[in-house]
C-alpha atoms as a PDB file:
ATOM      1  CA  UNK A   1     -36.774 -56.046  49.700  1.00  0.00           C
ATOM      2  CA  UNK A   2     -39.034 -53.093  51.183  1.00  0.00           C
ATOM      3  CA  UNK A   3     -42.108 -53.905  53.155  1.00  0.00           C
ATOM      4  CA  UNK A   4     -44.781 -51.694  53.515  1.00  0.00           C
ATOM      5  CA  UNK A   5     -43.438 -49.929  56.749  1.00  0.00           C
ATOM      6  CA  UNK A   6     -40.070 -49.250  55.136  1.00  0.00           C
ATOM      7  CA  UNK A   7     -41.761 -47.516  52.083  1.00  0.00           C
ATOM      8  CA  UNK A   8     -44.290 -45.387  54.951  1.00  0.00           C
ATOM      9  CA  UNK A   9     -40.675 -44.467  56.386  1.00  0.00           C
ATOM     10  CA  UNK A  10     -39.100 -43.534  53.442  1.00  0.00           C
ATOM     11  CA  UNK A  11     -42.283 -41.081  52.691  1.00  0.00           C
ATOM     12  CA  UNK A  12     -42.239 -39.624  56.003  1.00  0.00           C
ATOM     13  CA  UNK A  13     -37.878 -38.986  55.086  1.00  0.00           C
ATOM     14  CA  UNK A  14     -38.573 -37.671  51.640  1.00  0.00           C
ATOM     15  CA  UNK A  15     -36.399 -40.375  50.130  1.00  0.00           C
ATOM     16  CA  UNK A  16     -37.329 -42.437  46.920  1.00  0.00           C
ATOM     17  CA  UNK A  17     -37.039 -46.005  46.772  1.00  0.00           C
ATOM     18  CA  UNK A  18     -34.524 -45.145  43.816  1.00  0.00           C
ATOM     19  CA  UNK A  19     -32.085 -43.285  46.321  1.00  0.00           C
ATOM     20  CA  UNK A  20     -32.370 -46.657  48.570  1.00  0.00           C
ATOM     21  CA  UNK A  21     -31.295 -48.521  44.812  1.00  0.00           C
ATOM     22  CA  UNK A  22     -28.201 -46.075  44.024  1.00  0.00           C
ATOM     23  CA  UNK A  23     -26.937 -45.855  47.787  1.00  0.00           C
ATOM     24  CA  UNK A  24     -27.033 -49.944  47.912  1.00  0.00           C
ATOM     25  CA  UNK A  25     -24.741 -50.007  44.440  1.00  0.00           C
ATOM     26  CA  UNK A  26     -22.407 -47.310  45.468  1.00  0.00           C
ATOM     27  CA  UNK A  27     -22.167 -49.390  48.913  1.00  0.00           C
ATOM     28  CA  UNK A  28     -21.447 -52.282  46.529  1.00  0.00           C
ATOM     29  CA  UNK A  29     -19.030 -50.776  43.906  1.00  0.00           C
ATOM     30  CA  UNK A  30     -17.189 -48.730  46.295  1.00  0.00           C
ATOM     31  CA  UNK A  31     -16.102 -44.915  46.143  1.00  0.00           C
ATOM     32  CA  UNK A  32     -13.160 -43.928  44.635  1.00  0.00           C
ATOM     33  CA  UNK A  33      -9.951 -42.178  46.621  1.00  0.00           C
ATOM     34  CA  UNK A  34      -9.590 -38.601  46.382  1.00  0.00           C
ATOM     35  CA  UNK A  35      -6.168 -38.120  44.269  1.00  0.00           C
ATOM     36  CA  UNK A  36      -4.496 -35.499  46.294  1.00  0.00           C
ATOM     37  CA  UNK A  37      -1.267 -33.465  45.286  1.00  0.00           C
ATOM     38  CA  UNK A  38       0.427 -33.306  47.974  1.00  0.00           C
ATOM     39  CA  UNK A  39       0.149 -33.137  52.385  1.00  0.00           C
ATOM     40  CA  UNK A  40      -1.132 -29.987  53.385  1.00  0.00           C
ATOM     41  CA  UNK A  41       1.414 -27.226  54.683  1.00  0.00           C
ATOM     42  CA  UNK A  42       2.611 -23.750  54.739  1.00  0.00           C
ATOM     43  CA  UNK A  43       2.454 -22.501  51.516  1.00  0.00           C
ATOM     44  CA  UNK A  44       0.156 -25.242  50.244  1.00  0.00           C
ATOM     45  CA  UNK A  45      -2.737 -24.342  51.436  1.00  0.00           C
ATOM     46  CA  UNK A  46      -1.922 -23.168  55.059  1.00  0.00           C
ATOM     47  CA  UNK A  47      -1.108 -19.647  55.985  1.00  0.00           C
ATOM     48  CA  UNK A  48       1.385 -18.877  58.398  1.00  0.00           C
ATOM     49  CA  UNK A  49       1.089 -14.911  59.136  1.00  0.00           C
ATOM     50  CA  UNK A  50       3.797 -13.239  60.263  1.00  0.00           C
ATOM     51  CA  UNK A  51       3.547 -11.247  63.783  1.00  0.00           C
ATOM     52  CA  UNK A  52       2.660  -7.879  62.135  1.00  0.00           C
ATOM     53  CA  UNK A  53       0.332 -10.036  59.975  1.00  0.00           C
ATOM     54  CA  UNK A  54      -1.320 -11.621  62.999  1.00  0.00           C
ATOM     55  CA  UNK A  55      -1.281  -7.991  64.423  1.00  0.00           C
ATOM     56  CA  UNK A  56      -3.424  -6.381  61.392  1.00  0.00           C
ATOM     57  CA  UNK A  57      -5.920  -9.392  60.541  1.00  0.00           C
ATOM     58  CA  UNK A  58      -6.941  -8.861  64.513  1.00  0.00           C
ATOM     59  CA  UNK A  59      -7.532  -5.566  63.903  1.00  0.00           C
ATOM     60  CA  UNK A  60      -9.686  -5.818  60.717  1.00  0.00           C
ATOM     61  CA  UNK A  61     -11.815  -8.532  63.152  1.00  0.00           C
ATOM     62  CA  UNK A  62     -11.831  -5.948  65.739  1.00  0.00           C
ATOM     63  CA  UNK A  63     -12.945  -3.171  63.455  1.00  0.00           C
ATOM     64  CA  UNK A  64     -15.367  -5.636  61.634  1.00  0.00           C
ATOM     65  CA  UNK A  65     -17.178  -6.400  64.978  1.00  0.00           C
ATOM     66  CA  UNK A  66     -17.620  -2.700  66.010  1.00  0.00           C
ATOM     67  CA  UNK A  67     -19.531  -2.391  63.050  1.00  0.00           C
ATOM     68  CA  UNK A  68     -23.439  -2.771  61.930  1.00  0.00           C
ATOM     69  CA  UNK A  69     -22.845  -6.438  60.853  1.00  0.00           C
ATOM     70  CA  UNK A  70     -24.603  -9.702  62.435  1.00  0.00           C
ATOM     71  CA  UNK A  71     -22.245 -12.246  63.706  1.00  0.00           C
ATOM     72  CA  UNK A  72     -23.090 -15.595  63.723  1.00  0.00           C
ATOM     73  CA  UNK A  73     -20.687 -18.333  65.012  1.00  0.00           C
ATOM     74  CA  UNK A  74     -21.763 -21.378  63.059  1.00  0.00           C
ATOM     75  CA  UNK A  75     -21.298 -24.822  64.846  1.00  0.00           C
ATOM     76  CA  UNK A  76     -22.318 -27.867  62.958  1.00  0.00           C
ATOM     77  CA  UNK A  77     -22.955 -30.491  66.067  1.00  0.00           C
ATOM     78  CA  UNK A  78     -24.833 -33.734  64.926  1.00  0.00           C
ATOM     79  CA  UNK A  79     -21.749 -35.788  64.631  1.00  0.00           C
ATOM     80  CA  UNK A  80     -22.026 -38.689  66.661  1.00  0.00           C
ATOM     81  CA  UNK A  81     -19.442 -39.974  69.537  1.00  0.00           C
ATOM     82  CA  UNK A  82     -19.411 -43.295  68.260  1.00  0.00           C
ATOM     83  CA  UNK A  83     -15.930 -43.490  66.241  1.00  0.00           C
ATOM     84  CA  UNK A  84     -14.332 -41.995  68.973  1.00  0.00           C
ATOM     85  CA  UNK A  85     -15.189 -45.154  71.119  1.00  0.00           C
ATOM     86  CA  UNK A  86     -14.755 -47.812  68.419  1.00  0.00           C
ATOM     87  CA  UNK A  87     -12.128 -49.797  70.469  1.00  0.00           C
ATOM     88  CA  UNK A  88     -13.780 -49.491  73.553  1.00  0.00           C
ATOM     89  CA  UNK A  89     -16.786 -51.222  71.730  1.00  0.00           C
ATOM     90  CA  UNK A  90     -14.163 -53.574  70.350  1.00  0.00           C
ATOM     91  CA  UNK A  91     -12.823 -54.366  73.735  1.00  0.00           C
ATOM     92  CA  UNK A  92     -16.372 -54.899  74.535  1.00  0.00           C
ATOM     93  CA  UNK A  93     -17.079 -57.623  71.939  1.00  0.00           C
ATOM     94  CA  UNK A  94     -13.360 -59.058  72.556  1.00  0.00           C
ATOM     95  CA  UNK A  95     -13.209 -62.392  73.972  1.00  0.00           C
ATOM     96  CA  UNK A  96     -10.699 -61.524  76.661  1.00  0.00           C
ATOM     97  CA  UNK A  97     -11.320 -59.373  79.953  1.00  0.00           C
ATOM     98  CA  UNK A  98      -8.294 -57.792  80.668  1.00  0.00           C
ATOM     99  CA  UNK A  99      -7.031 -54.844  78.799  1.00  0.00           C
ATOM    100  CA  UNK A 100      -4.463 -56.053  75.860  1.00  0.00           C
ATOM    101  CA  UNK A 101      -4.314 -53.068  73.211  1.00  0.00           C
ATOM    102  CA  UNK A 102      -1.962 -50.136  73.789  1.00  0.00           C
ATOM    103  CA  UNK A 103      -5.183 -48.267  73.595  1.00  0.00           C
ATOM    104  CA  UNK A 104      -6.953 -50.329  76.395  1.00  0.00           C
ATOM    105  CA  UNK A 105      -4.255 -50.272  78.683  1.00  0.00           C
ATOM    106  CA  UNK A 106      -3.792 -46.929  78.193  1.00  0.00           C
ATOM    107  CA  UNK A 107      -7.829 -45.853  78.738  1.00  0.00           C
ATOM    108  CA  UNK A 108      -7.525 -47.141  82.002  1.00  0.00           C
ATOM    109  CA  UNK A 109      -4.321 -46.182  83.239  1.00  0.00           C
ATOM    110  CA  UNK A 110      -5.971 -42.733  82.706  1.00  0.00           C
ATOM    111  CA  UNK A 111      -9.274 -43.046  83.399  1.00  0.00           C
ATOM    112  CA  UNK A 112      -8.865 -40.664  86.494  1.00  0.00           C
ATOM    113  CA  UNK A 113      -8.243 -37.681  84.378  1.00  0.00           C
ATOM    114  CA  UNK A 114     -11.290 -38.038  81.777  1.00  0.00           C
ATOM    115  CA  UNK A 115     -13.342 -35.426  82.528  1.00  0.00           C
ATOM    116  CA  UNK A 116     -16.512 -37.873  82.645  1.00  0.00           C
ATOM    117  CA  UNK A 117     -14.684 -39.462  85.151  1.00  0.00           C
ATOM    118  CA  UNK A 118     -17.206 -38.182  88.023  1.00  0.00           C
ATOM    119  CA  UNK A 119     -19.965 -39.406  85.959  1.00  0.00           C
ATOM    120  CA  UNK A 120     -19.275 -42.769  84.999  1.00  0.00           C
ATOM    121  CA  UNK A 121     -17.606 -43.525  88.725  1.00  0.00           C
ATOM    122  CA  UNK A 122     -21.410 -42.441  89.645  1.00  0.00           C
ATOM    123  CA  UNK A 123     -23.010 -44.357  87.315  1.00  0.00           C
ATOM    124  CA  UNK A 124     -20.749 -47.491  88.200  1.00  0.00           C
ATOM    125  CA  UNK A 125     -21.459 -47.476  91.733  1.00  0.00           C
ATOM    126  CA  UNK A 126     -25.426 -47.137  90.980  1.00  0.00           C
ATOM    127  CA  UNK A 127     -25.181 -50.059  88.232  1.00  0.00           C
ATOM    128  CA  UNK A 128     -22.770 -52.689  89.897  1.00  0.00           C
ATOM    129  CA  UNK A 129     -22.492 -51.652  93.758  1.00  0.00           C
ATOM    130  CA  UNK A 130     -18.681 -50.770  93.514  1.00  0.00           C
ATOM    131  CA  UNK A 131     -16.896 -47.518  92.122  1.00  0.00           C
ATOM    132  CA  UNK A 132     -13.814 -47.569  89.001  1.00  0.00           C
ATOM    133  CA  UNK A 133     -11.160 -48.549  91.554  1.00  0.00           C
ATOM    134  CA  UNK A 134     -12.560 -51.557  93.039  1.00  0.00           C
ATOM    135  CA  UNK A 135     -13.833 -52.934  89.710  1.00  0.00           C
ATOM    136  CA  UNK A 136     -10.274 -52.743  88.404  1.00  0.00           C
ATOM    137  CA  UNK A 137      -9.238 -53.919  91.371  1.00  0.00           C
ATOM    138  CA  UNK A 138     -11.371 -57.144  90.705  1.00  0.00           C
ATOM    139  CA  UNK A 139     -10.066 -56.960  87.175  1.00  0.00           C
ATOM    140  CA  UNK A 140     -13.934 -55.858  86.159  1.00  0.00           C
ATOM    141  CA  UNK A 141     -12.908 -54.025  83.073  1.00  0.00           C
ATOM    142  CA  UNK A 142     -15.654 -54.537  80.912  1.00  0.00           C
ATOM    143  CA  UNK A 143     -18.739 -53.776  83.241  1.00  0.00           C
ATOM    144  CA  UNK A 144     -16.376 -49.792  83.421  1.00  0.00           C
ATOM    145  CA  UNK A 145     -16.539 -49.492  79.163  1.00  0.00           C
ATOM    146  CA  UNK A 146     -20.180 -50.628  79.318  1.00  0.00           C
ATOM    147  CA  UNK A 147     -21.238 -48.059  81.960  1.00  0.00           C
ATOM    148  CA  UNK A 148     -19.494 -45.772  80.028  1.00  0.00           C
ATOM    149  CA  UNK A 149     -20.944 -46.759  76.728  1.00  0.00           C
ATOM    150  CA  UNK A 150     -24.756 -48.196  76.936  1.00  0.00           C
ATOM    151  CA  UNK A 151     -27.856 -46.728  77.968  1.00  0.00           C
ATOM    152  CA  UNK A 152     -27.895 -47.614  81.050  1.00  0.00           C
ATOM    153  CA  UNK A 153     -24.686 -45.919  82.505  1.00  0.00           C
ATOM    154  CA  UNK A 154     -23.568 -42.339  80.596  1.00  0.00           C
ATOM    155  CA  UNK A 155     -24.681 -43.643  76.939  1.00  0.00           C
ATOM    156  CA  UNK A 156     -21.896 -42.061  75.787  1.00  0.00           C
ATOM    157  CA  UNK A 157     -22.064 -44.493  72.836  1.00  0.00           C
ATOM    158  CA  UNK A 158     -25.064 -42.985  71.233  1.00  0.00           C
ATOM    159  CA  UNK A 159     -24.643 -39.607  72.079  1.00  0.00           C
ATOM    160  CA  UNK A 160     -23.210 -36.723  70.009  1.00  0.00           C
ATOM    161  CA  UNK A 161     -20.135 -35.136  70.429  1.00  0.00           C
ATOM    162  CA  UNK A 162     -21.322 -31.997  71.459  1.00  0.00           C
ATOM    163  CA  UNK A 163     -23.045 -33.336  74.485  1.00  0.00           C
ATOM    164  CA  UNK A 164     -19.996 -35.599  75.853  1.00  0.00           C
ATOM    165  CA  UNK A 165     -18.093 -33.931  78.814  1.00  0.00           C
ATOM    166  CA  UNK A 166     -14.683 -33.356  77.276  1.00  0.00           C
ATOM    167  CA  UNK A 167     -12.170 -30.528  79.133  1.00  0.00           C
ATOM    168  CA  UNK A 168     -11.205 -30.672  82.811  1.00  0.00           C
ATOM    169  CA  UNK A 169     -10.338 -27.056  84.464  1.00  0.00           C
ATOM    170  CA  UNK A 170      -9.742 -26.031  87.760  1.00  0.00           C
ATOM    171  CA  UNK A 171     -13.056 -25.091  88.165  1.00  0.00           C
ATOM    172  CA  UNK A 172     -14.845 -27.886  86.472  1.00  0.00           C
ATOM    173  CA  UNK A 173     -15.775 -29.539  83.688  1.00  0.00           C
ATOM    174  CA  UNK A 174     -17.165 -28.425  79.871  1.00  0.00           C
ATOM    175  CA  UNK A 175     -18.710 -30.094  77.014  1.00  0.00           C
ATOM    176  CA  UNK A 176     -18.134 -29.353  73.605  1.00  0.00           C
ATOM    177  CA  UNK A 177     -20.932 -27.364  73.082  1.00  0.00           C
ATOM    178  CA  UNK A 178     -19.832 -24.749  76.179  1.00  0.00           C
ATOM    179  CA  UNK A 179     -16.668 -24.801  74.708  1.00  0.00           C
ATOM    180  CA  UNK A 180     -18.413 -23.295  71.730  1.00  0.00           C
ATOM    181  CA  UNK A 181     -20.424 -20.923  74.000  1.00  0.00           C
ATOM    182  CA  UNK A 182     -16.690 -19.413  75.356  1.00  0.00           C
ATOM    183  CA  UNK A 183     -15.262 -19.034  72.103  1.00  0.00           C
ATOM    184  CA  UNK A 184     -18.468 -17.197  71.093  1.00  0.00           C
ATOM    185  CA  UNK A 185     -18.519 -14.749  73.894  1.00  0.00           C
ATOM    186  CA  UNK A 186     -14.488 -14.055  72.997  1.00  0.00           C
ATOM    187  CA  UNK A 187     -14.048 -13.636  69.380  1.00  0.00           C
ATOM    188  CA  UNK A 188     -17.727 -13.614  68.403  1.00  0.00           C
ATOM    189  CA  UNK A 189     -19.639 -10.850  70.437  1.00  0.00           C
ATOM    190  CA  UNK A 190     -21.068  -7.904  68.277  1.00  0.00           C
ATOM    191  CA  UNK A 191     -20.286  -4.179  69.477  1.00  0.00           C
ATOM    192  CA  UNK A 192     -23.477  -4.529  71.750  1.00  0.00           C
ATOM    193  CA  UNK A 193     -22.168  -7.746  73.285  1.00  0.00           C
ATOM    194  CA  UNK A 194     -24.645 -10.272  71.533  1.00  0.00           C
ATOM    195  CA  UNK A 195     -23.655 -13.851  70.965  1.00  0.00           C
ATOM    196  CA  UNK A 196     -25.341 -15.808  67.706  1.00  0.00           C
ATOM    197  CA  UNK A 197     -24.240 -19.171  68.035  1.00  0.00           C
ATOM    198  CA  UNK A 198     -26.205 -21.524  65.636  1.00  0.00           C
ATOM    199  CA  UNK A 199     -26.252 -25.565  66.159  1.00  0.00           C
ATOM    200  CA  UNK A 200     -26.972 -27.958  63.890  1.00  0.00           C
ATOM    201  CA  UNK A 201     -28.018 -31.262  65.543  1.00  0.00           C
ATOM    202  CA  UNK A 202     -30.044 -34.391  64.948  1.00  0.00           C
ATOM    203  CA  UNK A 203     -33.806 -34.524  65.761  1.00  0.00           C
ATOM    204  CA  UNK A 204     -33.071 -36.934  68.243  1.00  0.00           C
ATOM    205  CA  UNK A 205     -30.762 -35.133  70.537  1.00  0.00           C
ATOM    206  CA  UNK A 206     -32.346 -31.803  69.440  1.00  0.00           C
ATOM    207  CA  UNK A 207     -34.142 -31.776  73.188  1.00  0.00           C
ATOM    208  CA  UNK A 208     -30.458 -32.751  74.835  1.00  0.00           C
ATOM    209  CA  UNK A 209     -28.621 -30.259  73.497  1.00  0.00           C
ATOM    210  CA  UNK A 210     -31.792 -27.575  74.083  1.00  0.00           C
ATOM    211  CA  UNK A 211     -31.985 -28.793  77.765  1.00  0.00           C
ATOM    212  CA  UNK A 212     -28.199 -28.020  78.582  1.00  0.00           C
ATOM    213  CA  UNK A 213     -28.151 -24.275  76.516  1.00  0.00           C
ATOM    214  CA  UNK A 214     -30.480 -23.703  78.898  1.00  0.00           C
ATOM    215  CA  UNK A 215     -28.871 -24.814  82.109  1.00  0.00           C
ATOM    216  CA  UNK A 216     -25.649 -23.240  80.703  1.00  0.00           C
ATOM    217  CA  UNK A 217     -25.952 -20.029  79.315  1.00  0.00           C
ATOM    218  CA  UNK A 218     -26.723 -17.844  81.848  1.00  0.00           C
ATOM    219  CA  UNK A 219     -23.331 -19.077  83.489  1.00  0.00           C
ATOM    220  CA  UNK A 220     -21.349 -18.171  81.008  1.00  0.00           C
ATOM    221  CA  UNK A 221     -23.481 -14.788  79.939  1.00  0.00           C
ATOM    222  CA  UNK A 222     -22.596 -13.543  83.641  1.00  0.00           C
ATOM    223  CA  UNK A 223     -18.553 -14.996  83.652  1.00  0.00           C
ATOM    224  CA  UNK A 224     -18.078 -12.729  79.924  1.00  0.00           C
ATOM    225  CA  UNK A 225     -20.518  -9.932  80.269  1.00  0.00           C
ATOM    226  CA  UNK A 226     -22.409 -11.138  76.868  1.00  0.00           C
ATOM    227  CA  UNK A 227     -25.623 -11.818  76.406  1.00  0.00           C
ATOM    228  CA  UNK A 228     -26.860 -15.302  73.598  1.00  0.00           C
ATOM    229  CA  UNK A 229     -29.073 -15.863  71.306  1.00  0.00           C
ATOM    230  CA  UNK A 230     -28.733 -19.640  70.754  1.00  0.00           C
ATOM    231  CA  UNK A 231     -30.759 -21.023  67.595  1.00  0.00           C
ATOM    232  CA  UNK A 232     -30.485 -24.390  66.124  1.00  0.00           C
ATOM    233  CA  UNK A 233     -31.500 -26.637  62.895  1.00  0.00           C
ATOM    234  CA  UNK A 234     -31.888 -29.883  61.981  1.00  0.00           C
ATOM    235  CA  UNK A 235     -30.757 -32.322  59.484  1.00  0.00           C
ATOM    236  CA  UNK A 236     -32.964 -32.873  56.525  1.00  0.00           C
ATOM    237  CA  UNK A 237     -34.368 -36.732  56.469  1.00  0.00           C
ATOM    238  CA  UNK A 238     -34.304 -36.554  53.132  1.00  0.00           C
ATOM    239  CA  UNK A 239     -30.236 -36.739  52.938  1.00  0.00           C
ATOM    240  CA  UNK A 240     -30.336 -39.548  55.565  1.00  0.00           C
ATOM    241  CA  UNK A 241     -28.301 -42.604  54.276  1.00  0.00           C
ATOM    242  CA  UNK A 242     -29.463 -46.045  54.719  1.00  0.00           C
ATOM    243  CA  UNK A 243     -27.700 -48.664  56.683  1.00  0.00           C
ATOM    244  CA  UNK A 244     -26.343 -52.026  55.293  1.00  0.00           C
ATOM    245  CA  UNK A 245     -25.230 -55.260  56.324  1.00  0.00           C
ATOM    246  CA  UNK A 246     -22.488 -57.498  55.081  1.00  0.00           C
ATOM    247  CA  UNK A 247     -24.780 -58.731  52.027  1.00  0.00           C
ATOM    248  CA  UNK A 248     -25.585 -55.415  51.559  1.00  0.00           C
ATOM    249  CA  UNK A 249     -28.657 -55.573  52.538  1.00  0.00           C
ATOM    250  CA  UNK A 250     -30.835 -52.698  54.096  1.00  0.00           C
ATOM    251  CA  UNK A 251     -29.990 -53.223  58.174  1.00  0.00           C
ATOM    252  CA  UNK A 252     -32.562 -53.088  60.439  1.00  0.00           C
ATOM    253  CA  UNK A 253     -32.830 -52.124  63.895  1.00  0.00           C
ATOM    254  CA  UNK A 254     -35.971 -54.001  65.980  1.00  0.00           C
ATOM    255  CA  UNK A 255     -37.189 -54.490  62.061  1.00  0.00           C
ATOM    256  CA  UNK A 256     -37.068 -50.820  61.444  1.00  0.00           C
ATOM    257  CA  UNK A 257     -34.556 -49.295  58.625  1.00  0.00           C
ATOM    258  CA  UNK A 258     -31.698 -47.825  60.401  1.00  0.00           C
ATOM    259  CA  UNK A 259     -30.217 -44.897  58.609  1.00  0.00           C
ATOM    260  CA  UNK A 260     -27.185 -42.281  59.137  1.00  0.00           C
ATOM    261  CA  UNK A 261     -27.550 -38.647  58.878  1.00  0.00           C
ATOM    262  CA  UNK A 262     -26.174 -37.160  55.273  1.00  0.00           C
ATOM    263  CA  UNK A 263     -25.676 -33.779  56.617  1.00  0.00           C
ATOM    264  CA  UNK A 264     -27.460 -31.342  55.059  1.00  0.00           C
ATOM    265  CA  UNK A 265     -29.454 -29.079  57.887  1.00  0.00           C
ATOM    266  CA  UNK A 266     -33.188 -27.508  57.414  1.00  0.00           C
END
């Protein structure tokens, strides 16, 4: 089942051919449901403070932050953007060309107001010669998904959350990951103004998400008078969970293993 490459990969990961064994027969046997109790609400789990409440837990935060302690505002970030776009890669594969889904009618009756809107419009006109309008126009739906999508439009397909443009404002656009850089610099700076915000990402978009803390944070270190210390980590290998296909068989990618992160950082 393993050829010698897959067992030089699974060195180089830290993972036994064992683990391979016992994630292939949980794959096969299935996992079982988590028996809950009952929906989460107030009172079961969720607080609802009153205003006086609200009033005094600020103020413990408030005291807590003037004091000698280091802050760090924790952001795990490796999730990947694909789920969000699984019927987008179903419309894709769909043997139709013209929106039918609630979903696809409704992506592109409000395609205008995605923030990546700029971006993929771009990356259309580069790719095909004509911008969003005049590919719906032409009832061209497909060619708009895939420029959104694949590698060679906005790869937003492959990319991680963090990095996706995601909030419109009046005076631009944000990612994820700047969102995280404002919250920081409001509820997050120590009494000398520093901002620890710590990452967690994937070795493969490590240099991504590196690249645009650096063309970001001295914009938002000037708009809230903080200064950052941005540090991240990466997920260990050695959690990485192999792939499988409908025989439950080890998938491959170009021959190679393909594997899913596991979540635990380093």
């Amino acid at each position: 089942m393993l050829t010698p490459e897959d067992k030089d990969l699974l060195v180089k990961k830290g993972i036994s051919e064992q683990q391979i064994a016992e994630q292939l027969a949980c794959f096969e046997k299935g996992f079982p449901f988590l028996k809950l109790d009952a929906a989460a609400s107030v009172e079961k789990g969720i607080m609802a403070p009153a205003e006086n409440e609200m009033k005094n837990y600020l103020e413990a935060w408030d005291t807590y932050k003037e004091g000698e302690k280091t802050i760090v505002k924790f952001v795990p970030a490796s999730g990947a953007a694909s789920r969000m776009f699984k019927n987008l890669f179903e419309f894709l594969g769909a043997d139709y060309n013209i929106p039918k889904t609630d979903f696809e009618k409704k992506f592109f009756d409000h395609i205008h107001s995605f923030a990546f809107y700029n971006d993929l419009n771009a990356a259309c006109m580069d790719n095909t010669g004509k911008d969003i309008d005049a590919l719906m126009a032409g009832k061209e739906y497909k060619p708009i998904v895939a420029n959104l999508l694949e590698a060679a439009g906005l790869n937003y397909g492959a990319l991680p959350k963090g990095l996706l443009k995601f909030h419109r404002y009046a005076d631009g656009v944000r990612t994820p990951l700047e969102e995280h850089l404002v919250e920081g610099a409001l509820y997050a700076a120590g009494k000398t103004g520093k901002v620890n915000v710590h990452f967690t990402v994937s070795t493969e978009h490590r240099e991504l998400f590196t690249k645009l803390v650096e063309e970001k944070v001295a914009v938002y270190a000037k708009k809230y008078g903080v200064e950052y210390d941005v540090s991240f980590s990466e997920q260990k290998p050695s959690t990485d969970t192999v792939a499988a296909d409908m025989e439950n068989k080890p998938f491959r990618d170009k021959g190679k293993l393909l594997f899913r992160p596991g979540g635990t950082v380093r």
